[in-house]
C-alpha atoms as a PDB file:
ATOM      1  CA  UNK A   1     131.081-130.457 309.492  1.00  0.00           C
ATOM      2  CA  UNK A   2     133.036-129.064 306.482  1.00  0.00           C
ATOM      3  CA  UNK A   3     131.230-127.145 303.349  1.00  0.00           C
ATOM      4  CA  UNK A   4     131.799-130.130 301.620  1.00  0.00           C
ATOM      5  CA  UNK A   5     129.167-131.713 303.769  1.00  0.00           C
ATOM      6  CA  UNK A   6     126.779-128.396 304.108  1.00  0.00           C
ATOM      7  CA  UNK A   7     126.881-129.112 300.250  1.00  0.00           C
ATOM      8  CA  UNK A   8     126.395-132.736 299.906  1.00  0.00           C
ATOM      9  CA  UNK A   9     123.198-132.325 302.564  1.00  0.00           C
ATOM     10  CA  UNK A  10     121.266-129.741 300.259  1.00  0.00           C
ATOM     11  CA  UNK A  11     120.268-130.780 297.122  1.00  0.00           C
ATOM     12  CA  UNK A  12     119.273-127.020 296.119  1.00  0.00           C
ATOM     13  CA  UNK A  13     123.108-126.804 296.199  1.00  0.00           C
ATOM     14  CA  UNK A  14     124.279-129.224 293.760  1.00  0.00           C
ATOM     15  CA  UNK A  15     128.254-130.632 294.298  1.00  0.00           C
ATOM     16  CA  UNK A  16     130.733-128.037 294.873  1.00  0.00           C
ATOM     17  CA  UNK A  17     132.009-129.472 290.885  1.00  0.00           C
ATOM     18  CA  UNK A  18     128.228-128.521 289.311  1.00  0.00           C
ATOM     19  CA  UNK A  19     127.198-124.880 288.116  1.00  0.00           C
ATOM     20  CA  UNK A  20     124.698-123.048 290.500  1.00  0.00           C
ATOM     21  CA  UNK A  21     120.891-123.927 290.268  1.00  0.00           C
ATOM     22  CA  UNK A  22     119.176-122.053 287.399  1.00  0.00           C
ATOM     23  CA  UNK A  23     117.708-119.841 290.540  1.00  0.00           C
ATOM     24  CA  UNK A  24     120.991-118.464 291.374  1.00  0.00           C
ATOM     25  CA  UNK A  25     122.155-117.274 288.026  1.00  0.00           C
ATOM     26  CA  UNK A  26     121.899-113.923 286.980  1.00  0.00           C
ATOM     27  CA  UNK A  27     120.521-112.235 283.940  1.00  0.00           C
ATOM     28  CA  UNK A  28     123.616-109.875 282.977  1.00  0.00           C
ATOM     29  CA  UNK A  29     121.090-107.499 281.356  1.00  0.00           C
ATOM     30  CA  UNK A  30     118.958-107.052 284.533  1.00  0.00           C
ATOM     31  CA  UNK A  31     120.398-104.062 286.833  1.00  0.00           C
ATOM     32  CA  UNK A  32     121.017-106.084 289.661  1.00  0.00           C
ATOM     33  CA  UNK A  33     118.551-104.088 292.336  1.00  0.00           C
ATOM     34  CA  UNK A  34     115.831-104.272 289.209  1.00  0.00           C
ATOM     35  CA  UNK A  35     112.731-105.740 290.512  1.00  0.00           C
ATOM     36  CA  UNK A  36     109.286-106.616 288.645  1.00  0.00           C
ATOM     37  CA  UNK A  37     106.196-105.422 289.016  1.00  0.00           C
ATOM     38  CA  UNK A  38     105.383-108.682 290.360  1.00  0.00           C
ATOM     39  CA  UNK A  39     107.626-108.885 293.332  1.00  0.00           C
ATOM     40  CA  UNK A  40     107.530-105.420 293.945  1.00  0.00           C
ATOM     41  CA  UNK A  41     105.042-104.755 296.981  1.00  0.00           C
ATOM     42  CA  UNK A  42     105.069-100.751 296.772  1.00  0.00           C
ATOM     43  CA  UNK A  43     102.017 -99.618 295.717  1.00  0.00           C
ATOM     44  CA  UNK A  44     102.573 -95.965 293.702  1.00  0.00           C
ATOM     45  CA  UNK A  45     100.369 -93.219 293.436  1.00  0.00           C
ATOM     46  CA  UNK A  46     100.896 -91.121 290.624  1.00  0.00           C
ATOM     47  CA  UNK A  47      98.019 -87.812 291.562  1.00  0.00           C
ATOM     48  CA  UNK A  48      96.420 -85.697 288.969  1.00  0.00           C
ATOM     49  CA  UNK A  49      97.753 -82.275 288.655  1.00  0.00           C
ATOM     50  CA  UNK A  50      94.661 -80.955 290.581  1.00  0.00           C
ATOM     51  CA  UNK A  51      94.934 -83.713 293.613  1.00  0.00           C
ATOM     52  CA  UNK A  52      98.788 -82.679 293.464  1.00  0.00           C
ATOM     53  CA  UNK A  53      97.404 -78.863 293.719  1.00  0.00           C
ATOM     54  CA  UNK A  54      94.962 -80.143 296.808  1.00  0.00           C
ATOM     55  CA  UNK A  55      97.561 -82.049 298.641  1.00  0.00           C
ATOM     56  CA  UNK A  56     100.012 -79.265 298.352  1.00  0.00           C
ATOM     57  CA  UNK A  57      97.502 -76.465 299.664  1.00  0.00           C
ATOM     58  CA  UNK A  58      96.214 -79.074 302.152  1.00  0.00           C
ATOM     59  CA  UNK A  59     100.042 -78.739 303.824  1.00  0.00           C
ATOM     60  CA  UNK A  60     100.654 -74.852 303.431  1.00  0.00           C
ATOM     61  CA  UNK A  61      97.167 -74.722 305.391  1.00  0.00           C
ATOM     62  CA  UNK A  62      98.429 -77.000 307.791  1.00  0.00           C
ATOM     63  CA  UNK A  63     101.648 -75.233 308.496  1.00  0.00           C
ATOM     64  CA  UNK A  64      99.903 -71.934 308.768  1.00  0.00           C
ATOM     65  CA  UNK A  65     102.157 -70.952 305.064  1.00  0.00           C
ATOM     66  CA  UNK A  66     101.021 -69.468 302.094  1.00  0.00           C
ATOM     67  CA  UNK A  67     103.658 -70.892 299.060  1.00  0.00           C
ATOM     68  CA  UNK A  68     104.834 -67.171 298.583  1.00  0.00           C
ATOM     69  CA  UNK A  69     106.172 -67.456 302.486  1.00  0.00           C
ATOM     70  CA  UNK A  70     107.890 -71.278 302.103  1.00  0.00           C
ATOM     71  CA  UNK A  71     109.432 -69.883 299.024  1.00  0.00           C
ATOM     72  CA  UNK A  72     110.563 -67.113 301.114  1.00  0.00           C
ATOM     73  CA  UNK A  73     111.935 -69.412 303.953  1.00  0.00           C
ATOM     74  CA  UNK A  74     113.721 -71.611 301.131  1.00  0.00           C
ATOM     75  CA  UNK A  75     115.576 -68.582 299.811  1.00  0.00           C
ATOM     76  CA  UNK A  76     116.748 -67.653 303.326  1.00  0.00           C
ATOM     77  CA  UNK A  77     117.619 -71.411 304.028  1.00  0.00           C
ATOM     78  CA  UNK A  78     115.736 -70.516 306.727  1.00  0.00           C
ATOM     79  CA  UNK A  79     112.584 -73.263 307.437  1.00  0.00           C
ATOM     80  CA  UNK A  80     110.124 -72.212 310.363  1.00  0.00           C
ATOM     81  CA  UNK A  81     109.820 -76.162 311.192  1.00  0.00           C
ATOM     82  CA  UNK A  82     111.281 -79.519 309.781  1.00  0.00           C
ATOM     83  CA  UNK A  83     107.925 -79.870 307.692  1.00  0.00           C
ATOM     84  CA  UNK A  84     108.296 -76.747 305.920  1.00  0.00           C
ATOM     85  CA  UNK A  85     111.349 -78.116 304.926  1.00  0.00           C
ATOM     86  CA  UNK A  86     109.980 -81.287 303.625  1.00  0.00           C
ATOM     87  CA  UNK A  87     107.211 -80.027 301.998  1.00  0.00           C
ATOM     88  CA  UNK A  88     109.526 -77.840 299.984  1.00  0.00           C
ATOM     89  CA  UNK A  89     111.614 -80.216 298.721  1.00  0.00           C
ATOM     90  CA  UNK A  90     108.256 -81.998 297.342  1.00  0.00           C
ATOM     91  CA  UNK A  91     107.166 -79.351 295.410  1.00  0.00           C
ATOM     92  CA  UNK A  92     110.269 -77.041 295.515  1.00  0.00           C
END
């Protein structure tokens, strides 16, 4: 079987001498990884400065840290755990 054939058998194709179904082409003034809100899936939470405040003091009590210590750690490039780490480079 040749790509002629592939071709011929789907009719989403079109001949190999016909432009590409509408579907294919591409809007030249849409970034190419751009995606609506429609076919996007990932929900996004945008917090309130006082639920940001919460969650953040939520995670310095759960590391045992007040922000004055992860600051501290951050200067030193020196991060008691791999969660310290990533909690300062959320709010650092």
């Amino acid at each position: 079987m040749t790509k002629r054939d592939l071709v011929a058998e789907d009719s989403t194709l079109g001949s190999t001498n016909q432009d590409p179904p509408a579907a294919w082409k591409v809007n030249k003034m849409t970034p190419p990884l751009a995606a609506s809100a429609e076919q996007d899936d990932t929900l996004t939470w945008k917090p309130s400065r006082q639920e940001w405040d919460a969650f953040v003091q939520r995670q310095l009590d759960e590391l045992g840290l007040t922000y004055e210590a992860l600051a501290d750690q951050a200067a030193r490039r020196d991060f008691r755990s791999p969660e310290a780490l990533v909690l300062w480079t959320m709010i650092g």
